[in-house]
N, C-alpha and C. Protein backbone atom coordinates (compact mmCIF):
# COMPACT_ATOMS: atom_id res chain seq x y z
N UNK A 1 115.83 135.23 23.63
CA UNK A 1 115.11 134.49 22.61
C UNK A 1 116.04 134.12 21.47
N UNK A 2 116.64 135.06 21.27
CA UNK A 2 117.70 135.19 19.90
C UNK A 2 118.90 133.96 20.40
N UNK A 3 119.16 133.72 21.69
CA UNK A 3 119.97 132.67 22.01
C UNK A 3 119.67 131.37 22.16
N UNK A 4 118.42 131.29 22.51
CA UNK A 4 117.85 129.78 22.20
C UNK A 4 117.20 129.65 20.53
N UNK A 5 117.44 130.32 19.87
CA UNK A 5 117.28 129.81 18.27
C UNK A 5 118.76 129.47 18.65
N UNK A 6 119.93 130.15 18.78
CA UNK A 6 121.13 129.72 17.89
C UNK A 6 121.23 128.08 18.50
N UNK A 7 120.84 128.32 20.12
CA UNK A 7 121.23 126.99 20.97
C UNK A 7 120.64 125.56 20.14
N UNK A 8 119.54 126.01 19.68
CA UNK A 8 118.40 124.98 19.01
C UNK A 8 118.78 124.73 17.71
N UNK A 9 119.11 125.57 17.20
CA UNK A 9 119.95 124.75 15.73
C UNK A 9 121.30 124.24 15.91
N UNK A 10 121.41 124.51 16.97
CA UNK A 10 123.24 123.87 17.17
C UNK A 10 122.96 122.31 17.33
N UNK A 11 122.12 122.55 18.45
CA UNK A 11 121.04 121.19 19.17
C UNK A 11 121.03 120.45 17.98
N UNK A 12 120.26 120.80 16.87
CA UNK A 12 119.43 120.13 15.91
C UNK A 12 120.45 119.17 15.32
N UNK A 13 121.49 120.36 14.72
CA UNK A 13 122.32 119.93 13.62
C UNK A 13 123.20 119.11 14.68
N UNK A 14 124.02 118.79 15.68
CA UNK A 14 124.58 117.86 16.28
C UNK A 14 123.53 116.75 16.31
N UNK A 15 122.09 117.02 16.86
CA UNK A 15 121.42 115.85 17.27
C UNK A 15 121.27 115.10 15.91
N UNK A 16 121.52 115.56 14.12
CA UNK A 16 121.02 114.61 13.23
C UNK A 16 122.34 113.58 13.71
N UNK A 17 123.28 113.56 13.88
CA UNK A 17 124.45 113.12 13.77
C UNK A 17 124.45 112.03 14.98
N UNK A 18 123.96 112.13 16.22
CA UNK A 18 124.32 111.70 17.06
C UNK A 18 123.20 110.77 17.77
N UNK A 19 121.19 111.55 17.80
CA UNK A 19 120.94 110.84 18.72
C UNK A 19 120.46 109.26 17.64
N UNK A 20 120.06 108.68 18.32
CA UNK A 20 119.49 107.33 18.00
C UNK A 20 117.98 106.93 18.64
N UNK A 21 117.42 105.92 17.64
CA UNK A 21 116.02 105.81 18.21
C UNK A 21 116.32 103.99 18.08
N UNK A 22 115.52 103.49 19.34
CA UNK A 22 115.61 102.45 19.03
C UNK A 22 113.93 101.50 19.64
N UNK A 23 113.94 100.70 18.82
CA UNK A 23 112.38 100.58 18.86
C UNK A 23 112.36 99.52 20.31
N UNK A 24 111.52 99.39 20.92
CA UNK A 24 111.51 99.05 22.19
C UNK A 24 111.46 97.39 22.19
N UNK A 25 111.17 96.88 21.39
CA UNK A 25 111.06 94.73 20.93
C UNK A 25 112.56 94.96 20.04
N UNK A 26 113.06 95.80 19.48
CA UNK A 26 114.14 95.58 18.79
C UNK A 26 115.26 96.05 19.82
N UNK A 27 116.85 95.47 18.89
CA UNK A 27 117.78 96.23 19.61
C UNK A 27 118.89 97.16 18.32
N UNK A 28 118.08 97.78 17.50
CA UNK A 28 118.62 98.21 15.76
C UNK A 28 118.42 99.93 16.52
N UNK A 29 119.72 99.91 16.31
CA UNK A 29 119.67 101.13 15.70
C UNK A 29 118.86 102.24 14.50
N UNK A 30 118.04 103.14 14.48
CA UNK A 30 117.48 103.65 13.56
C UNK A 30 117.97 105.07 13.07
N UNK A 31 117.83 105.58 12.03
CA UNK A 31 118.41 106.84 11.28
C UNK A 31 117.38 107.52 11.70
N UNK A 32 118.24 108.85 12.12
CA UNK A 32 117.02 109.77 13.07
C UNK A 32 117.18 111.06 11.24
N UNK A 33 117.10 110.72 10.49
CA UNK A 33 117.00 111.98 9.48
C UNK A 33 115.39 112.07 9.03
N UNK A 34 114.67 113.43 8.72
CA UNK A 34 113.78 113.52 8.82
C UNK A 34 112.85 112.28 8.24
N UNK A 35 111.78 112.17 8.66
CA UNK A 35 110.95 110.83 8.13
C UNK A 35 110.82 110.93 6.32
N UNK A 36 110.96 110.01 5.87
CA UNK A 36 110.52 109.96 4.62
C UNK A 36 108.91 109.73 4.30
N UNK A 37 108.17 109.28 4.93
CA UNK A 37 107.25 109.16 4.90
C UNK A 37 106.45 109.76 5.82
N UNK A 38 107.07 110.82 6.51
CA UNK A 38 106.16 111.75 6.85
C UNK A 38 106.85 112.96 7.07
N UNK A 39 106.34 113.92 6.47
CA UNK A 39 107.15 115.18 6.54
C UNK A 39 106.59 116.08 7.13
N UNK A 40 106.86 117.66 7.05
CA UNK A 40 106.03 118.90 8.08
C UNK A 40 104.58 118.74 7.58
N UNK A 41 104.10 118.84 8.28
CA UNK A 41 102.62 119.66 8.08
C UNK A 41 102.20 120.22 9.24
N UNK A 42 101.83 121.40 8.58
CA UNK A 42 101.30 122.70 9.90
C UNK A 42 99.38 122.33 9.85
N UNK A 43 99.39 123.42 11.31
CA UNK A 43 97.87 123.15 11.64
C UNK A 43 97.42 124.67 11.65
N UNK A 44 95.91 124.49 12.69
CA UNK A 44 95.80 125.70 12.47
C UNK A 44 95.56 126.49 14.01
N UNK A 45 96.03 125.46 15.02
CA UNK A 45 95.91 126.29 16.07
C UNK A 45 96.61 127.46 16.67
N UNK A 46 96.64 127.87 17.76
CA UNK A 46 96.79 129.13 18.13
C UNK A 46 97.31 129.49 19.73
N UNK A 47 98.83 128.63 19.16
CA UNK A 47 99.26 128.30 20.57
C UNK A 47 99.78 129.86 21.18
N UNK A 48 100.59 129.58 21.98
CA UNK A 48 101.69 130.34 23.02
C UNK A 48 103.25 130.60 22.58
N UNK A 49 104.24 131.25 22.33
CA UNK A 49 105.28 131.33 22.26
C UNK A 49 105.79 131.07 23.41
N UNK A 50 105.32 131.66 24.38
CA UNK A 50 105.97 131.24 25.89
C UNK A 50 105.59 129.58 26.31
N UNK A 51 104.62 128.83 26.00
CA UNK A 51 104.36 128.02 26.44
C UNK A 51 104.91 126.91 25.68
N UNK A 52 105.02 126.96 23.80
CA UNK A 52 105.81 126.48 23.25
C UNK A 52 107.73 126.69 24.18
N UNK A 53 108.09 127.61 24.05
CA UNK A 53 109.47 127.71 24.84
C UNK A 53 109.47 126.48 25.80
N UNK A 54 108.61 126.96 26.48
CA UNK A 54 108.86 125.72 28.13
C UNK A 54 108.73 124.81 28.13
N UNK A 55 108.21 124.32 26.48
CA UNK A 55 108.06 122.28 26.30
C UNK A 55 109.36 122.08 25.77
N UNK A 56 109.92 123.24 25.08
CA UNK A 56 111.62 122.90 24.16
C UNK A 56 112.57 123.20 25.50
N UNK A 57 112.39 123.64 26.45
CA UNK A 57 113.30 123.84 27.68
C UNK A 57 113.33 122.42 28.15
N UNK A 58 112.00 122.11 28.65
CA UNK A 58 111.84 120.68 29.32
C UNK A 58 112.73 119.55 28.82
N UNK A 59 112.50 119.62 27.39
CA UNK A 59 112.21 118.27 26.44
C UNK A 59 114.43 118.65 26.86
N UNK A 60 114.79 119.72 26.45
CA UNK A 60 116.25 119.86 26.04
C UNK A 60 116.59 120.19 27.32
N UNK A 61 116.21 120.08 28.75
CA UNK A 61 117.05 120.12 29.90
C UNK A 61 118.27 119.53 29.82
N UNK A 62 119.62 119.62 30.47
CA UNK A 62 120.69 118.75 30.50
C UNK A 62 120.02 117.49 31.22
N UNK A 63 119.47 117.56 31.86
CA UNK A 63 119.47 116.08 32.66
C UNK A 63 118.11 115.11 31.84
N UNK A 64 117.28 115.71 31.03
CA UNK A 64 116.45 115.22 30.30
C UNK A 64 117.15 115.10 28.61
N UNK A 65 117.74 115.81 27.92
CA UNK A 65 118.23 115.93 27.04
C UNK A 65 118.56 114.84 26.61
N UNK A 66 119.46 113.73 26.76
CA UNK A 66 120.14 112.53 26.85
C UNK A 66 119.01 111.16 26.85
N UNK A 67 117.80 111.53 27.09
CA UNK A 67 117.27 110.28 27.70
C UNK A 67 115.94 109.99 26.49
N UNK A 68 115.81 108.93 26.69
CA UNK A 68 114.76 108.33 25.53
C UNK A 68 113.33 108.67 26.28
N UNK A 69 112.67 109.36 24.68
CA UNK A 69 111.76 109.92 24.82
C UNK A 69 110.42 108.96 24.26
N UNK A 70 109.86 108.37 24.83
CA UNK A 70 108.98 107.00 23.82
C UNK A 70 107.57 107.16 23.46
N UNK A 71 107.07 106.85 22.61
CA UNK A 71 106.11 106.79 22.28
C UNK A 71 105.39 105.17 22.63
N UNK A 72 104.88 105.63 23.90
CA UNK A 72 104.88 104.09 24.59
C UNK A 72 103.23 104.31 25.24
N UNK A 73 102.11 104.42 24.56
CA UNK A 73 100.43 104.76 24.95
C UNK A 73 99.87 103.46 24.31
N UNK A 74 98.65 103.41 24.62
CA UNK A 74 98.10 102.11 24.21
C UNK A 74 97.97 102.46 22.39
N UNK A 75 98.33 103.48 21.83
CA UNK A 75 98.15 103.72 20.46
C UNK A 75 99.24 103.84 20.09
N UNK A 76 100.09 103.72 20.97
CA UNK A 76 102.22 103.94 20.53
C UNK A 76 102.06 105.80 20.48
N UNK A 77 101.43 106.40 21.15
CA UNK A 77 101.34 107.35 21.52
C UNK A 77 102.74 107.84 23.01
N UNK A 78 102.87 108.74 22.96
CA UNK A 78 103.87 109.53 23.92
C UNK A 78 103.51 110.55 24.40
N UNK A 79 103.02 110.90 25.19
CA UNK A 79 103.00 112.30 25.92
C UNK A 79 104.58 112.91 26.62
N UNK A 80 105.20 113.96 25.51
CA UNK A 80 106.21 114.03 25.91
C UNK A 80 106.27 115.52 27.11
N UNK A 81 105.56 116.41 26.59
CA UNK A 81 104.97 117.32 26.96
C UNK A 81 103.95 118.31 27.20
N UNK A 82 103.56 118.98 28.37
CA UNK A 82 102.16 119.89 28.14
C UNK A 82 102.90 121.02 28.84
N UNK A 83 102.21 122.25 28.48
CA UNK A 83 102.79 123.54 29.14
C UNK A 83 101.54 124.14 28.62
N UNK A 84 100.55 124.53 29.94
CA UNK A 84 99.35 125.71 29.38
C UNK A 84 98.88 125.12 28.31
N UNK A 85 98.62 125.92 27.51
CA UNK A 85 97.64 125.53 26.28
C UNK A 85 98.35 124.44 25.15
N UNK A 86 99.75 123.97 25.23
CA UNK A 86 100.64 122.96 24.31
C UNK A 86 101.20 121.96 24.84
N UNK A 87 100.84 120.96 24.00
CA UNK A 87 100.43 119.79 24.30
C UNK A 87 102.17 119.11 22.80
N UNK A 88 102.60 118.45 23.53
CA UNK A 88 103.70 117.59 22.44
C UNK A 88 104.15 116.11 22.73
N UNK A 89 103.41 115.64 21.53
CA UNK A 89 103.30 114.24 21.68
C UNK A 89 104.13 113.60 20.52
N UNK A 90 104.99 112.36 20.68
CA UNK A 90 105.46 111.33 19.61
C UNK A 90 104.51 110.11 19.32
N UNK A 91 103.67 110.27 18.25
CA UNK A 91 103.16 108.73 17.57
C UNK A 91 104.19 108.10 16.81
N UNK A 92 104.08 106.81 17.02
CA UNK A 92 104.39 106.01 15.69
C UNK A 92 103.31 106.26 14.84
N UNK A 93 103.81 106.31 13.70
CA UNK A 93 103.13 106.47 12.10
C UNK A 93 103.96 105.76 11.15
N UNK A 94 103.15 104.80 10.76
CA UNK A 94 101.80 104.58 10.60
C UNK A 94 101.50 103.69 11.80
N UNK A 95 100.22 103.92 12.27
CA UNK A 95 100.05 103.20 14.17
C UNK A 95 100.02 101.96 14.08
N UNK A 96 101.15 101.40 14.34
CA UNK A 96 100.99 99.84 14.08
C UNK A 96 101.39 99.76 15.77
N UNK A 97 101.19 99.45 16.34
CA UNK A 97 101.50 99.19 17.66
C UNK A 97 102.64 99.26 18.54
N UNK A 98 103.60 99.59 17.08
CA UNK A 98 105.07 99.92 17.64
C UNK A 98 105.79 100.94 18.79
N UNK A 99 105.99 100.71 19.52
CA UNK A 99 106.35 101.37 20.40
C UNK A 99 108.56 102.40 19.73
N UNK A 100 108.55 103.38 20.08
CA UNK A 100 109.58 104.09 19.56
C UNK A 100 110.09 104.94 20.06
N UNK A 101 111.29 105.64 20.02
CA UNK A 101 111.80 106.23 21.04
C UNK A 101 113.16 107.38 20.32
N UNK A 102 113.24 108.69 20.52
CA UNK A 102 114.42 109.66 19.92
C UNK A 102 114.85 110.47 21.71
N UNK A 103 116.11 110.27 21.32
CA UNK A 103 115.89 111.27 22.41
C UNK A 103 115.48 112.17 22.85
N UNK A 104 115.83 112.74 23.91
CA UNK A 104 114.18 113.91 24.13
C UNK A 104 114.83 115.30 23.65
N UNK A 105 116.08 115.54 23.69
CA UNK A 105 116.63 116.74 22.89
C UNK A 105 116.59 116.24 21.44
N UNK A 106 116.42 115.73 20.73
CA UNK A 106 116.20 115.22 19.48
C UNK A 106 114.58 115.54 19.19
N UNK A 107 113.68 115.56 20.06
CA UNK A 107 112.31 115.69 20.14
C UNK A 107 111.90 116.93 19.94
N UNK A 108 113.31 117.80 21.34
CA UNK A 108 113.27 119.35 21.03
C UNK A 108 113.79 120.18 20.03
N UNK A 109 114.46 119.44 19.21
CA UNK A 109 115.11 119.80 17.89
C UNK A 109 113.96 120.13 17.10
N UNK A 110 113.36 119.30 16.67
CA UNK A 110 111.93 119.31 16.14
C UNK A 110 111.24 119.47 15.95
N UNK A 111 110.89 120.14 17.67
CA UNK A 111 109.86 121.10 18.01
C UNK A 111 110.17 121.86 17.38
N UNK A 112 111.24 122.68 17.66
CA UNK A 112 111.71 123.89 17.09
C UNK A 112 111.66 124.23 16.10
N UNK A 113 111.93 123.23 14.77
CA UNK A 113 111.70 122.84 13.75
C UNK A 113 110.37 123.11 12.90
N UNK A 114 109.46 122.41 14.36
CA UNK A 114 108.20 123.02 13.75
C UNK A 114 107.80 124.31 14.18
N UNK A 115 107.96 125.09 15.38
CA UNK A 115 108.01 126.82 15.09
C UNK A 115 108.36 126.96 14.09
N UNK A 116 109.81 127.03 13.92
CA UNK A 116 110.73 127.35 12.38
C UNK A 116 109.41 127.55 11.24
N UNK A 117 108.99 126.43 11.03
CA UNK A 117 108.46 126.29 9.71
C UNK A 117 106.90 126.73 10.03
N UNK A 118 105.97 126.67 10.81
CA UNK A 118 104.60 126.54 11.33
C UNK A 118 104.13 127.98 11.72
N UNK A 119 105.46 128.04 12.97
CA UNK A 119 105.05 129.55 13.52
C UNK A 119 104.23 128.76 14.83
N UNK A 120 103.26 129.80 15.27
CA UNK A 120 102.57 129.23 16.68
C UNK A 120 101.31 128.36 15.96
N UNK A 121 101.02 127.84 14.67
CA UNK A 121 99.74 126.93 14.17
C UNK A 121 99.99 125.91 14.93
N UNK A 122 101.43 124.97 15.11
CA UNK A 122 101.47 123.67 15.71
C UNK A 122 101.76 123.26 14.01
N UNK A 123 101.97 121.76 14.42
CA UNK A 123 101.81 120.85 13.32
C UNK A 123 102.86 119.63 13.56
N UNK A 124 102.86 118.72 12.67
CA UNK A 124 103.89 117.56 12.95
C UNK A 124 104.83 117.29 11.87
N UNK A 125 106.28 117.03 12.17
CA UNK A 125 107.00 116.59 11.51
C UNK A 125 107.59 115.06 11.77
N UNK A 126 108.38 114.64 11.07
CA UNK A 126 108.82 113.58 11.22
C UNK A 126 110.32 113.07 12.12
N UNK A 127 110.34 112.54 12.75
CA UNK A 127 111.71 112.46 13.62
C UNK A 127 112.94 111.62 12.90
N UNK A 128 112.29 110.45 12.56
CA UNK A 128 113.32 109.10 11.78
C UNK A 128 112.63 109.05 10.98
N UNK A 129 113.07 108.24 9.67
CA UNK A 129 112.69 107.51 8.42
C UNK A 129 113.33 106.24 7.43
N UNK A 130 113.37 106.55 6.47
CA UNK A 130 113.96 105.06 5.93
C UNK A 130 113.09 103.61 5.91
N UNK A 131 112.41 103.85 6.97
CA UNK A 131 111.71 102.66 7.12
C UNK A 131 110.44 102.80 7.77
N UNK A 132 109.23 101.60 8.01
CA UNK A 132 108.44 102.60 8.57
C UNK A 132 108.35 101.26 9.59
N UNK A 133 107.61 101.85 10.70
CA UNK A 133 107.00 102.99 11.13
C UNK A 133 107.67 103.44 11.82
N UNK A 134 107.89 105.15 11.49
CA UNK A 134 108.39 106.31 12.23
C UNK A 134 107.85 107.01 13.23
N UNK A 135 108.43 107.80 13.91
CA UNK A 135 108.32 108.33 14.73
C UNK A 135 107.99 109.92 14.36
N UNK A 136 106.98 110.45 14.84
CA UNK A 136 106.85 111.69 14.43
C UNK A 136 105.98 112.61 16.22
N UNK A 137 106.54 113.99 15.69
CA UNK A 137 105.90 114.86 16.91
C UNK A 137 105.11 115.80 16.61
N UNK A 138 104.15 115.71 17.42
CA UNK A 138 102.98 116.69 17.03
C UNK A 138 102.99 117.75 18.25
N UNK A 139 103.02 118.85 17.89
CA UNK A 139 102.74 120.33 18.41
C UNK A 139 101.33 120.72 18.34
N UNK A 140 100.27 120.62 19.45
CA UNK A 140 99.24 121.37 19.45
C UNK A 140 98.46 121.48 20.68
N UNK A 141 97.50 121.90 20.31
CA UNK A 141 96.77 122.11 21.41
C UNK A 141 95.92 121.47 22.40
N UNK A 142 95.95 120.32 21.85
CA UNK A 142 95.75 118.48 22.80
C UNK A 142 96.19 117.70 22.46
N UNK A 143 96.10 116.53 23.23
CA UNK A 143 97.03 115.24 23.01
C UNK A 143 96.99 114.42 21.87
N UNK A 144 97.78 113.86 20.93
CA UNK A 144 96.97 113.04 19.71
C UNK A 144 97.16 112.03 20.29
């Protein structure tokens, strides 16, 4: 356990630096630093530690790690992951129809991010910002 925190902040802090989101009608590059216009907020559910783990395994596989993770639903919704009772999804926010995309170890950065700060409640933080509409991931116990 104690080795996937260190792995996951290593993750994190390389991924501010490196991954990129790019909106799916555009070809721009976007700043993956936390959203400005949307930041943590925790919830109040009552997930899994083990089941949280196995969506940040998935999301940060080597062969998934690398690859764009989109928020591509008829609401610019993403189902990036479910494991048992946790559910982790990327909206665009504010829902303008935009479709958006971080990589998927960039997704799992995040997650983690929100354990870090949440604990097992769930909640959503922000992925990119600067501009809107961002990309943000929600941790809980169904799909948003």
């Amino acid at each position: 356990m104690r080795f996937l925190a260190i792995i996951a902040t290593i993750l994190t802090v390389v991924g501010f630096g490196m991954a990129s989101a790019i909106p799916a009608n555009e070809l721009v590059a976007r700043n993956t630093t936390t959203a400005n216009d949307y930041g943590t907020i925790c919830n109040s559910a009552s997930l899994q530690l083990a089941d949280i783990e196995g969506c940040y395994d998935f999301l940060n596989a080597p062969e998934r790690a690398d690859l764009d993770c989109w928020s591509e639903g008829p609401d610019s919704d993403g189902h990036f992951c479910s494991n048992n009772g946790v559910y982790v999804t990327g909206v665009s926010w504010p829902n303008r129809g935009v479709q958006l995309a971080t990589k998927c170890g960039m997704a799992a950065g995040r997650l983690w991010q929100l354990l870090g700060t949440c604990g097992l409640n769930g909640g959503s933080i922000g992925v990119m910002g600067n501009t809107t509409p961002d990309l943000v991931i929600h941790l809980t116990d169904h799909w948003v």
